[in-house]
Protein backbone atom coordinates (compact mmCIF):
# COMPACT_ATOMS: atom_id res chain seq x y z
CA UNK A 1 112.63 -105.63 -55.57
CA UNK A 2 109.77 -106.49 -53.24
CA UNK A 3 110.51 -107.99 -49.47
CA UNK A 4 108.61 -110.13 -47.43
CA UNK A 5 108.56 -110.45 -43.85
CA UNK A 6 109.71 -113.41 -42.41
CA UNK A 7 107.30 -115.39 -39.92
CA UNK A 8 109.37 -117.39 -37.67
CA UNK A 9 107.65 -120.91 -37.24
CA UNK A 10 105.00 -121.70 -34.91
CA UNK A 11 104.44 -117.91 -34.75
CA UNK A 12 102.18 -115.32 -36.56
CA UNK A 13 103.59 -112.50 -38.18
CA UNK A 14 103.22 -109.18 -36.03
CA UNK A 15 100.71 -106.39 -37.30
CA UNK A 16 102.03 -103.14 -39.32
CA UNK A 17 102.38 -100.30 -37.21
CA UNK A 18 99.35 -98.72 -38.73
CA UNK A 19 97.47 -101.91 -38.16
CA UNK A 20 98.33 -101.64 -34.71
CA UNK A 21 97.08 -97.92 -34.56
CA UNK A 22 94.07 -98.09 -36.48
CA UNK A 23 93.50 -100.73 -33.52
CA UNK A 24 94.11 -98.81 -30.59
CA UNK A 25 91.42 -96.74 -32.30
CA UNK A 26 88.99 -98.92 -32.41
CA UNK A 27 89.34 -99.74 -29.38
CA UNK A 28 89.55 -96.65 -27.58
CA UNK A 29 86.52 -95.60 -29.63
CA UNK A 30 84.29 -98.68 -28.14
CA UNK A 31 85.75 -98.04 -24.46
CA UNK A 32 84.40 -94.30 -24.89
CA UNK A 33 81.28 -95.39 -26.97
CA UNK A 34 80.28 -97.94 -24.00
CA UNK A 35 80.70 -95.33 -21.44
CA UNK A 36 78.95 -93.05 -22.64
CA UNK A 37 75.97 -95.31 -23.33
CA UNK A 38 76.03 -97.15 -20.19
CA UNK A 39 76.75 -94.45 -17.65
CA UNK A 40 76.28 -90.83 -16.79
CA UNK A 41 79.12 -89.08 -17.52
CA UNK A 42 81.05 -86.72 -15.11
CA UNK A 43 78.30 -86.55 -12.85
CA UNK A 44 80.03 -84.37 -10.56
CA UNK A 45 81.02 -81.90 -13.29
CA UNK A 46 77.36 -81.49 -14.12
CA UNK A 47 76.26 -81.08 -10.39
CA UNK A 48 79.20 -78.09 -9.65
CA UNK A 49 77.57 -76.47 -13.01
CA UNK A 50 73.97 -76.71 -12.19
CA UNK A 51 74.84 -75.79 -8.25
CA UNK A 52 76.97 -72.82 -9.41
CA UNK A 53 74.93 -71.29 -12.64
CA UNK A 54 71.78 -71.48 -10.40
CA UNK A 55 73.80 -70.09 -7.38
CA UNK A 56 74.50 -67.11 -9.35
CA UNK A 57 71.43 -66.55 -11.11
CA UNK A 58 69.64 -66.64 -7.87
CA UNK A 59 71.86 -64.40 -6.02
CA UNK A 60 71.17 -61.86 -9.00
CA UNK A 61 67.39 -61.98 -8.74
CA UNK A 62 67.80 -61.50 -5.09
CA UNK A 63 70.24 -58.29 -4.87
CA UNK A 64 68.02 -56.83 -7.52
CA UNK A 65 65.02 -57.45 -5.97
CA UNK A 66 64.40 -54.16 -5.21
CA UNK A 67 65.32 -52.76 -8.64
CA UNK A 68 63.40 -54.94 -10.70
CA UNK A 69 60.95 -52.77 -11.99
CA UNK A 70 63.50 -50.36 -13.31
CA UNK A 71 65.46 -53.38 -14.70
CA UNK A 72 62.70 -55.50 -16.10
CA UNK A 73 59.50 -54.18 -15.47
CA UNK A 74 56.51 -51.76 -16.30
CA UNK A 75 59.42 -48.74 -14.86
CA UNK A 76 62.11 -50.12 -16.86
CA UNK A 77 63.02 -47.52 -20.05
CA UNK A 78 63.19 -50.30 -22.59
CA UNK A 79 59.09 -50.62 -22.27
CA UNK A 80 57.37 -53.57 -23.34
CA UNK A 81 56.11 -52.29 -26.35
CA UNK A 82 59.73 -51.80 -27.54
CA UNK A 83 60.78 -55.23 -25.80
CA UNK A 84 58.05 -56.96 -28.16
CA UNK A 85 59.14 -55.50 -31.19
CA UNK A 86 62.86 -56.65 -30.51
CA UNK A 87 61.98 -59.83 -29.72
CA UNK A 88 59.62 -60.67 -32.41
CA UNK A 89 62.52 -59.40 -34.88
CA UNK A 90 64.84 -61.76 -33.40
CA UNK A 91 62.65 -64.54 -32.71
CA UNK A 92 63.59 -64.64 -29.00
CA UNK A 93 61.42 -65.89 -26.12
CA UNK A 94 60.31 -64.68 -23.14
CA UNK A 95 57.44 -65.39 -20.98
CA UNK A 96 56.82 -61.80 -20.22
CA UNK A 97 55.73 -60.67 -23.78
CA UNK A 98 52.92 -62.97 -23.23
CA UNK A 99 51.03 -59.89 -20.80
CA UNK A 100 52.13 -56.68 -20.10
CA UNK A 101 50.46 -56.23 -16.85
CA UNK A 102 52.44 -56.23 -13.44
CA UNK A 103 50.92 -59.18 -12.01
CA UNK A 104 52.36 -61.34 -14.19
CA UNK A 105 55.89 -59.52 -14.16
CA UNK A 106 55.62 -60.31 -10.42
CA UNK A 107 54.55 -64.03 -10.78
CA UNK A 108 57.25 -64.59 -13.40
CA UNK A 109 60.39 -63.33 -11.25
CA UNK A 110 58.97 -64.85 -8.01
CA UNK A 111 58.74 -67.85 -10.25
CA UNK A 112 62.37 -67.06 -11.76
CA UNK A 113 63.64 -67.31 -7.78
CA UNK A 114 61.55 -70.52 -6.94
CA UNK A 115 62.55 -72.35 -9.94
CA UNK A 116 66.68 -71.56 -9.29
CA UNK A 117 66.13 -73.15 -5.43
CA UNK A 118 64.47 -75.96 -7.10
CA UNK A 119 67.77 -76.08 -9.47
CA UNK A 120 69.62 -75.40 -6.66
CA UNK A 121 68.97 -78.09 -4.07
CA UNK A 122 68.22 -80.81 -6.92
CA UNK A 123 64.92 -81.10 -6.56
CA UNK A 124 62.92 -82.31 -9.29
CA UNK A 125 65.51 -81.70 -11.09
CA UNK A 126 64.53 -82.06 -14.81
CA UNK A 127 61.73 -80.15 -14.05
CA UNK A 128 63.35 -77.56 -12.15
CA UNK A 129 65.79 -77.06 -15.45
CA UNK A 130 63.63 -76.04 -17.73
CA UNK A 131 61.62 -73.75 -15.65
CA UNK A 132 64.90 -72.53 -14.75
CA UNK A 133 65.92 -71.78 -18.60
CA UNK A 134 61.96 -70.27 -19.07
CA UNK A 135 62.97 -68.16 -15.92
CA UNK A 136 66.32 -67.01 -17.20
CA UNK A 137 65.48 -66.25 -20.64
CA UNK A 138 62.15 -64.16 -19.73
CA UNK A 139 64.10 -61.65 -18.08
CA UNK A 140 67.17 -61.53 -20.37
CA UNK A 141 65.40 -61.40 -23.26
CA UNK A 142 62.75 -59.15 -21.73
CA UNK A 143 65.82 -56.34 -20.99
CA UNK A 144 69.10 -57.69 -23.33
CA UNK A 145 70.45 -54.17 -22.35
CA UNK A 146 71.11 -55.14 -18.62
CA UNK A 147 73.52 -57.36 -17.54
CA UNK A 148 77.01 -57.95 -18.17
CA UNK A 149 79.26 -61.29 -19.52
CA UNK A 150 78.50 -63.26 -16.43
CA UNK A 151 74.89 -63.29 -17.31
CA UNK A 152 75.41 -63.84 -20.87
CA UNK A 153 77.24 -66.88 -19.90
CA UNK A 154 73.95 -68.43 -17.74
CA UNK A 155 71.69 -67.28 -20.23
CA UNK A 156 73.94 -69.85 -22.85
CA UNK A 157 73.89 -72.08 -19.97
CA UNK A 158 70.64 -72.25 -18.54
CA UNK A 159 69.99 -73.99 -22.33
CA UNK A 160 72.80 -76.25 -22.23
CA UNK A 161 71.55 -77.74 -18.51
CA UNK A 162 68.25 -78.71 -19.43
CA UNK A 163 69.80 -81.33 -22.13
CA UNK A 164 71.83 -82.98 -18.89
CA UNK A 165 71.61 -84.96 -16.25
CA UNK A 166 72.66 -82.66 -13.76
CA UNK A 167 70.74 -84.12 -10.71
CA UNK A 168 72.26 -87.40 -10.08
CA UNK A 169 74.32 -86.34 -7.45
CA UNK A 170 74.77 -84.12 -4.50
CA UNK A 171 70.55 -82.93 -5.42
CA UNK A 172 67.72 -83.66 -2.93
CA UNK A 173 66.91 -86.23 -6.19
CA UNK A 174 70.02 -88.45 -5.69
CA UNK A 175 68.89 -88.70 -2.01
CA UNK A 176 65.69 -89.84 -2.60
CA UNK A 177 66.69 -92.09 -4.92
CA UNK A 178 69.34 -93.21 -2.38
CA UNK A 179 66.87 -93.87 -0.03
CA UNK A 180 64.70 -95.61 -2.36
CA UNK A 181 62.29 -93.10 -2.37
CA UNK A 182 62.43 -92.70 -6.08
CA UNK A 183 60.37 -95.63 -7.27
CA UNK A 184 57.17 -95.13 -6.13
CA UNK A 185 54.44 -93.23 -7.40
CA UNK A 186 55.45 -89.49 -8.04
CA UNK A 187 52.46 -87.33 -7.49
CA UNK A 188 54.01 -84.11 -6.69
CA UNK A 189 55.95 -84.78 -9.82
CA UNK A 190 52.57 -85.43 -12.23
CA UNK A 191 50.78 -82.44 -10.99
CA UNK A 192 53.49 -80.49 -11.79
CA UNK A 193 53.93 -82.08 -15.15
CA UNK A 194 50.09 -82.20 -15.92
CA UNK A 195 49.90 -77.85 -14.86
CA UNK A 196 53.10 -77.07 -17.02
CA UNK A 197 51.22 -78.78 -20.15
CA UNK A 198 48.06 -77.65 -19.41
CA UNK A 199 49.89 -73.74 -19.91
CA UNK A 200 51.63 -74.40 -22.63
CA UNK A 201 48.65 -75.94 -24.39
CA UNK A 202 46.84 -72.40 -23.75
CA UNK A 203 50.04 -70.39 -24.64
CA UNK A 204 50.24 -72.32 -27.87
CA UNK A 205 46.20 -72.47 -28.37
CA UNK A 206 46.44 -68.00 -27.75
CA UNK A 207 49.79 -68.08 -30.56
CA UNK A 208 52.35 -66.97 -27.98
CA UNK A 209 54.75 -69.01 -29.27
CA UNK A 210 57.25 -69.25 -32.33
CA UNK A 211 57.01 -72.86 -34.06
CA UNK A 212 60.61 -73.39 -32.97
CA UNK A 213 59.92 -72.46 -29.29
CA UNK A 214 56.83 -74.20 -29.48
CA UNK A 215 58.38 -77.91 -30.91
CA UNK A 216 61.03 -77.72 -28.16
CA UNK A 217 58.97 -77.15 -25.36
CA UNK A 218 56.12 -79.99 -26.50
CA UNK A 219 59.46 -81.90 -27.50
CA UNK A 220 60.09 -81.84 -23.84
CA UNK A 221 56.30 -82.96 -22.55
CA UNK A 222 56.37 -85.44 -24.68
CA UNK A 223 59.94 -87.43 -24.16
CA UNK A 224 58.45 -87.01 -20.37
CA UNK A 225 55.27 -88.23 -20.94
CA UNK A 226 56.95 -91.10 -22.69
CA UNK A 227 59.23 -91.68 -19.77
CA UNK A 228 57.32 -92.29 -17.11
CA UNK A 229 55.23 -95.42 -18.50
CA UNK A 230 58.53 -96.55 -19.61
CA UNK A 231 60.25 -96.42 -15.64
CA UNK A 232 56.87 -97.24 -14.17
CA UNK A 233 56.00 -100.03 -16.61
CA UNK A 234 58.93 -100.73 -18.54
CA UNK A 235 62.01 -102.28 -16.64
CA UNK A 236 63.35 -104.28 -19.13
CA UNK A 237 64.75 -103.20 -23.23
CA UNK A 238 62.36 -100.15 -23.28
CA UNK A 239 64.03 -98.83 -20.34
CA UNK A 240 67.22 -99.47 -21.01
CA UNK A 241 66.49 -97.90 -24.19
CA UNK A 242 65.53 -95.16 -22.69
CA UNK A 243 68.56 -94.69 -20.29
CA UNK A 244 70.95 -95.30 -22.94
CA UNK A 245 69.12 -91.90 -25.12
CA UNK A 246 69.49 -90.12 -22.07
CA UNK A 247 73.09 -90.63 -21.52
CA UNK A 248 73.86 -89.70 -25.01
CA UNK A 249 71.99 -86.74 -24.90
CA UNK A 250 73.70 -85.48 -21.56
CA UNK A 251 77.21 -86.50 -22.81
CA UNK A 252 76.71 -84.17 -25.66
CA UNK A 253 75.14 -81.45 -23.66
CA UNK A 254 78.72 -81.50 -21.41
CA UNK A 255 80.50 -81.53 -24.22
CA UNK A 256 78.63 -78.20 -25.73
CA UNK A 257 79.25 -77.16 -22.55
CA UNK A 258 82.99 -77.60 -22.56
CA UNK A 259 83.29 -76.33 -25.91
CA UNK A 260 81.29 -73.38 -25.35
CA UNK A 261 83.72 -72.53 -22.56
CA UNK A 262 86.88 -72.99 -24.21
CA UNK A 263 85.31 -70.83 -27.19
CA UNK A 264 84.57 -67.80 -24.85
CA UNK A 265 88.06 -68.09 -23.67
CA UNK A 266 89.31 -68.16 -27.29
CA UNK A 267 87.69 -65.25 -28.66
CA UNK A 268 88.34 -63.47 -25.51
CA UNK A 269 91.95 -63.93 -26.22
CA UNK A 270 92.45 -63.56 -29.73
CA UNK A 271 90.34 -60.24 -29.58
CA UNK A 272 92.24 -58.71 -26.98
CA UNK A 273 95.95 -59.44 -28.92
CA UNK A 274 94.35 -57.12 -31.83
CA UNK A 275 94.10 -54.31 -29.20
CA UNK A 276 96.92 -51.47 -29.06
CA UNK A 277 97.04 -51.19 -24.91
CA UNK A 278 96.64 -55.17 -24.25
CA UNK A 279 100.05 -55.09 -27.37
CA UNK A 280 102.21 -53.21 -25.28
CA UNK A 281 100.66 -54.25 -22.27
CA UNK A 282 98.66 -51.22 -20.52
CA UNK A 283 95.35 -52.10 -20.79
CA UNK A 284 95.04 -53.16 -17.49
CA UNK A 285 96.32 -49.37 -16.51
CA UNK A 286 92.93 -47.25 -17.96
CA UNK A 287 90.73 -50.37 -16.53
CA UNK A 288 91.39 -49.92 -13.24
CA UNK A 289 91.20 -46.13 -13.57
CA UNK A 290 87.30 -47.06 -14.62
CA UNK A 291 85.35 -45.37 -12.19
CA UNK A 292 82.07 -47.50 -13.20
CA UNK A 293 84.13 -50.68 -12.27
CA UNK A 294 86.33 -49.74 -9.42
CA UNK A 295 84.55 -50.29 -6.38
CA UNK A 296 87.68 -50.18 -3.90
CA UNK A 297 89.74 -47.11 -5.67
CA UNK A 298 92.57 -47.25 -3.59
CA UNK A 299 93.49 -50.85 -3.88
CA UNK A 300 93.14 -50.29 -7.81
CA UNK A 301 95.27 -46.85 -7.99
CA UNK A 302 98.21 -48.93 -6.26
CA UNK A 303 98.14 -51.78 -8.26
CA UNK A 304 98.01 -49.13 -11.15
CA UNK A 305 100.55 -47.44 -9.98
CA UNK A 306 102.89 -50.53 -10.00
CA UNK A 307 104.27 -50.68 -14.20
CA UNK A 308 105.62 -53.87 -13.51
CA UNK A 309 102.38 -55.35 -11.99
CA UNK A 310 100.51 -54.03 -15.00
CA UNK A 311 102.66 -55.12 -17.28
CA UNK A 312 102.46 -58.73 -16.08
CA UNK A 313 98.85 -59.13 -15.50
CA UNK A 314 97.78 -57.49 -19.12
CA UNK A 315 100.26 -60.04 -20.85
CA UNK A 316 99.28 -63.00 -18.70
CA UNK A 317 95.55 -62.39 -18.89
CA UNK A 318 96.46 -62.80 -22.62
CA UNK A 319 98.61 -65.94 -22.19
CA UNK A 320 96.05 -67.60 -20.39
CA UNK A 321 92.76 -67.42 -22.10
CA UNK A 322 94.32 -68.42 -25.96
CA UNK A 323 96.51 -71.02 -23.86
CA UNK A 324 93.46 -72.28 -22.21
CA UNK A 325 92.06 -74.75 -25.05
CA UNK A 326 95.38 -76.32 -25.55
CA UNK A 327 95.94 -77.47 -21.37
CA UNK A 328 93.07 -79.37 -21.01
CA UNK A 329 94.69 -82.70 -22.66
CA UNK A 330 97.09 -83.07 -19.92
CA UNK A 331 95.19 -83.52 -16.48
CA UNK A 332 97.95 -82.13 -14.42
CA UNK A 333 98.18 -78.97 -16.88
CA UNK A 334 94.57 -78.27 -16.87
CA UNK A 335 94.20 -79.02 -13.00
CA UNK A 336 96.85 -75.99 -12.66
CA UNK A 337 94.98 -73.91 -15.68
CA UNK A 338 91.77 -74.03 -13.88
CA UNK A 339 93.42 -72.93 -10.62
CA UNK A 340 95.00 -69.76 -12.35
CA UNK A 341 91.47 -68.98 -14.03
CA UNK A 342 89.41 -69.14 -11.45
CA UNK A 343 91.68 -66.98 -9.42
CA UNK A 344 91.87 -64.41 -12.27
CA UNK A 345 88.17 -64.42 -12.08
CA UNK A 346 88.46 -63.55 -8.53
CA UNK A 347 90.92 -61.09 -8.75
CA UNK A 348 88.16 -59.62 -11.45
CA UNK A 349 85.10 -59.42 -9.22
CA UNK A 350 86.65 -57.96 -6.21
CA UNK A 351 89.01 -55.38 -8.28
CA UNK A 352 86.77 -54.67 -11.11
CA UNK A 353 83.11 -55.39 -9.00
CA UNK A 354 82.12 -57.84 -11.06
CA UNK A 355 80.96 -60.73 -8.27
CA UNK A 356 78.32 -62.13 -10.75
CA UNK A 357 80.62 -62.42 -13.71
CA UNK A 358 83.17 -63.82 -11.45
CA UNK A 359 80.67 -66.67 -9.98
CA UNK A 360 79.37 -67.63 -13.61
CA UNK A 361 83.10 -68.37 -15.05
CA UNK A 362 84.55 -70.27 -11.55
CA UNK A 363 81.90 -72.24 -11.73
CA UNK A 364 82.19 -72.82 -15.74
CA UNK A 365 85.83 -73.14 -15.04
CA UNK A 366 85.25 -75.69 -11.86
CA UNK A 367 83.94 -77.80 -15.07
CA UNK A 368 87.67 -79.57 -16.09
CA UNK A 369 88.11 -79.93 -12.57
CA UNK A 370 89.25 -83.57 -11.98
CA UNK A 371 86.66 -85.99 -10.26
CA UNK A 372 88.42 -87.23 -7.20
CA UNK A 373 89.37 -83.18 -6.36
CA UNK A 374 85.33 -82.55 -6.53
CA UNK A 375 84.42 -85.33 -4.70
CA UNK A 376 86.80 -84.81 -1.83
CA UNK A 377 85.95 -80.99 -1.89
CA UNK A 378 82.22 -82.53 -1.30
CA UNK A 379 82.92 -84.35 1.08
CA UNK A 380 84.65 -81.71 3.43
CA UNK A 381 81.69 -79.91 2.80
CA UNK A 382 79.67 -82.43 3.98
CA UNK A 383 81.30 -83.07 7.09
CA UNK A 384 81.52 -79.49 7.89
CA UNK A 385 77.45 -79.48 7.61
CA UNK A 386 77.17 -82.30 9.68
CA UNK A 387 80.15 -80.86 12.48
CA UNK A 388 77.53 -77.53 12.67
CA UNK A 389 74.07 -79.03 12.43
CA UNK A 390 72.02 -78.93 15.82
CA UNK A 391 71.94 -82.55 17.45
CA UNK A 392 68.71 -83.10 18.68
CA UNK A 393 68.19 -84.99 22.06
CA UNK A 394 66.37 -87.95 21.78
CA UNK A 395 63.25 -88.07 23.79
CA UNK A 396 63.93 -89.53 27.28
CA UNK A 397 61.87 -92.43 28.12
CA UNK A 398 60.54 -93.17 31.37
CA UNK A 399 61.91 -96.21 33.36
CA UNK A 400 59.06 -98.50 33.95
CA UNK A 401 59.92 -101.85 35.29
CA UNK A 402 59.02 -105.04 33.83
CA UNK A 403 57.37 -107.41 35.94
């Protein structure tokens, strides 16, 4: 027997349920689809991220500044010889396989320090990413052997930034551009360009580089050789062309991003449930007996000593990092998720001496942090700059009267 629905008069008949859904879809997928077209996604997110991965890259290069010979240099007992031969197995790149003399170590990590201010402060800002990825990947992959998980993460990261637009605010960039500063002709900004390609034309021309290497980096000269006619010359459909590619291409680089982080958090957890001591909860116990990771001894021995304690951080370190994908669809959830992570992280670099790895994931975690807590945390920031910066007099004028 079939039914039919009954229209009252003067009225359509309502949709199906799973008209009504398939709908909503549609809908929701053009909301997101024009967003992420027409804007630059979580801008804020991408600025903590560039601010905090260069942060801690820097920071490295600086406390090992004196070691960086034995780390990464002529001194360091994975030579060069055996550094080229790994990397040409594995297809890596690094700039410092391209000489083996010191000089160029030198220029290369002075360069690896200049290029994270420039990520740092947002200057030049697509520029400043990839030479901060070159930077980060010569000495990584000129040493794989030194390091720990906090420099595995910028080393993935340093990658993912160059794809976004991670300058657009809270960089020297945005205030230019703020001050309409950003229009004009860009010399500093063509030399630059113009040098760059002129050495990668002669590390290409000498075979330094792998074809993949090689089509990303021209892939890069030429999108920005293609851009600037376009913003100089092109206001109209080219341009917004243009914009429109680039927002696409930084959405998906945050979303990488995101995904990257929630897969390191994953495999972290799920790896540590097929242990033994994190099963019955005392793995925490030997770690902080570590004497290679226990900087303050007597801090760890008491919190050791405590079964309870133990017991309660092993199982929620667990807990936390396979629970961690599943919060972020709730904004008050993952608010509070983030919160506990990053203050597991710091437990982790001041009990286990692990400041670097502790930076990297706070500030990967400080990604799914929502935009209004970011912006206000900027703007106390901010204001506590201004409150401490020097006021400077203004010059005192002598009275002369006007006849």
């Amino acid at each position: 027997m079939t039914t039919h629905s009954r229209a009252t008069p003067g009225h359509a008949s309502e949709p199906s349920p799973s008209a009504r859904l398939s709908r909503g879809i549609g809908a929701t997928a053009r909301r997101g689809l024009a967003r992420i077209t027409g804007e630059v996604i979580a801008p804020y997110q991408s600025a903590v991220i560039r601010i905090g991965f260069s942060l801690t890259w820097l920071a490295l290069l600086l406390r090992e500044w004196v070691h960086r010979n034995e780390l990464y240099g002529a001194d360091s007992p994975w030579s060069w010889a055996m550094a080229r031969e790994w990397n040409t197995a594995n297809q890596a790149f690094t700039a410092l396989m391209w000489h083996d003399s010191r000089l160029w170590f030198e220029v290369v990590y002075v360069a690896g320090i200049a290029a994270s201010v420039m990520l740092l402060l947002g200057w030049r800002t697509r520029t400043a990413s990839l030479l901060f990825m070159i930077g980060v990947l010569a000495l990584q992959n000129r040493n794989p052997f030194v390091g720990d998980g906090g420099t595995d993460v910028v080393h993935v990261m340093a990658i993912y930034l160059v794809f976004t637009r991670c300058g657009r605010v809270w960089s020297l960039d945005a205030r230019r551009a703020a001050h309409g500063r950003g229009g004009g002709q860009d010399v500093v900004g063509i030399v630059m360009w113009v040098f760059l390609t002129a050495v990668l034309a002669l590390v290409t021309g000498l075979g330094k580089l792998g074809t993949g290497w090689a089509l990303l980096l021209w892939g890069f000269v030429f999108a920005q050789l293609a851009w600037w006619p376009v913003r100089r010359h092109g206001p109209g459909e080219p341009r917004t062309v243009m914009e429109t590619v680039g927002n696409v291409v930084h959405a998906g680089a945050m979303f990488v991003i995101a995904a990257q982080v929630c897969l390191i958090y994953a495999v972290s957890g799920w790896y540590k449930i097929q242990g033994s001591f994190w099963q019955d909860g005392t793995a925490l116990y030997y770690v902080l007996h570590l004497d290679d990771v226990t900087p303050w001894p007597a801090l760890s021995h008491a919190i050791a000593n405590s079964s309870l304690i133990v017991l309660l951080l092993t199982y929620g370190t667990v807990i936390v990092e396979v629970a961690f994908a599943f919060t972020l669809f709730n904004s008050r959830v993952r608010t509070v998720m983030v919160a506990i992570m990053m203050s597991m992280h710091v437990g982790i670099g001041i009990l286990l001496g692990l400041p670097f790895f502790a930076l990297a994931m706070i500030t990967a975690d400080a990604l799914f942090l929502p935009t209004a807590l970011l912006r206000r945390a900027g703007g106390c920031v901010a204001r506590a700059v201004s409150r401490r910066a020097p006021v400077v007099p203004e010059p005192q004028v002598p009275f002369r009267a006007k006849y």
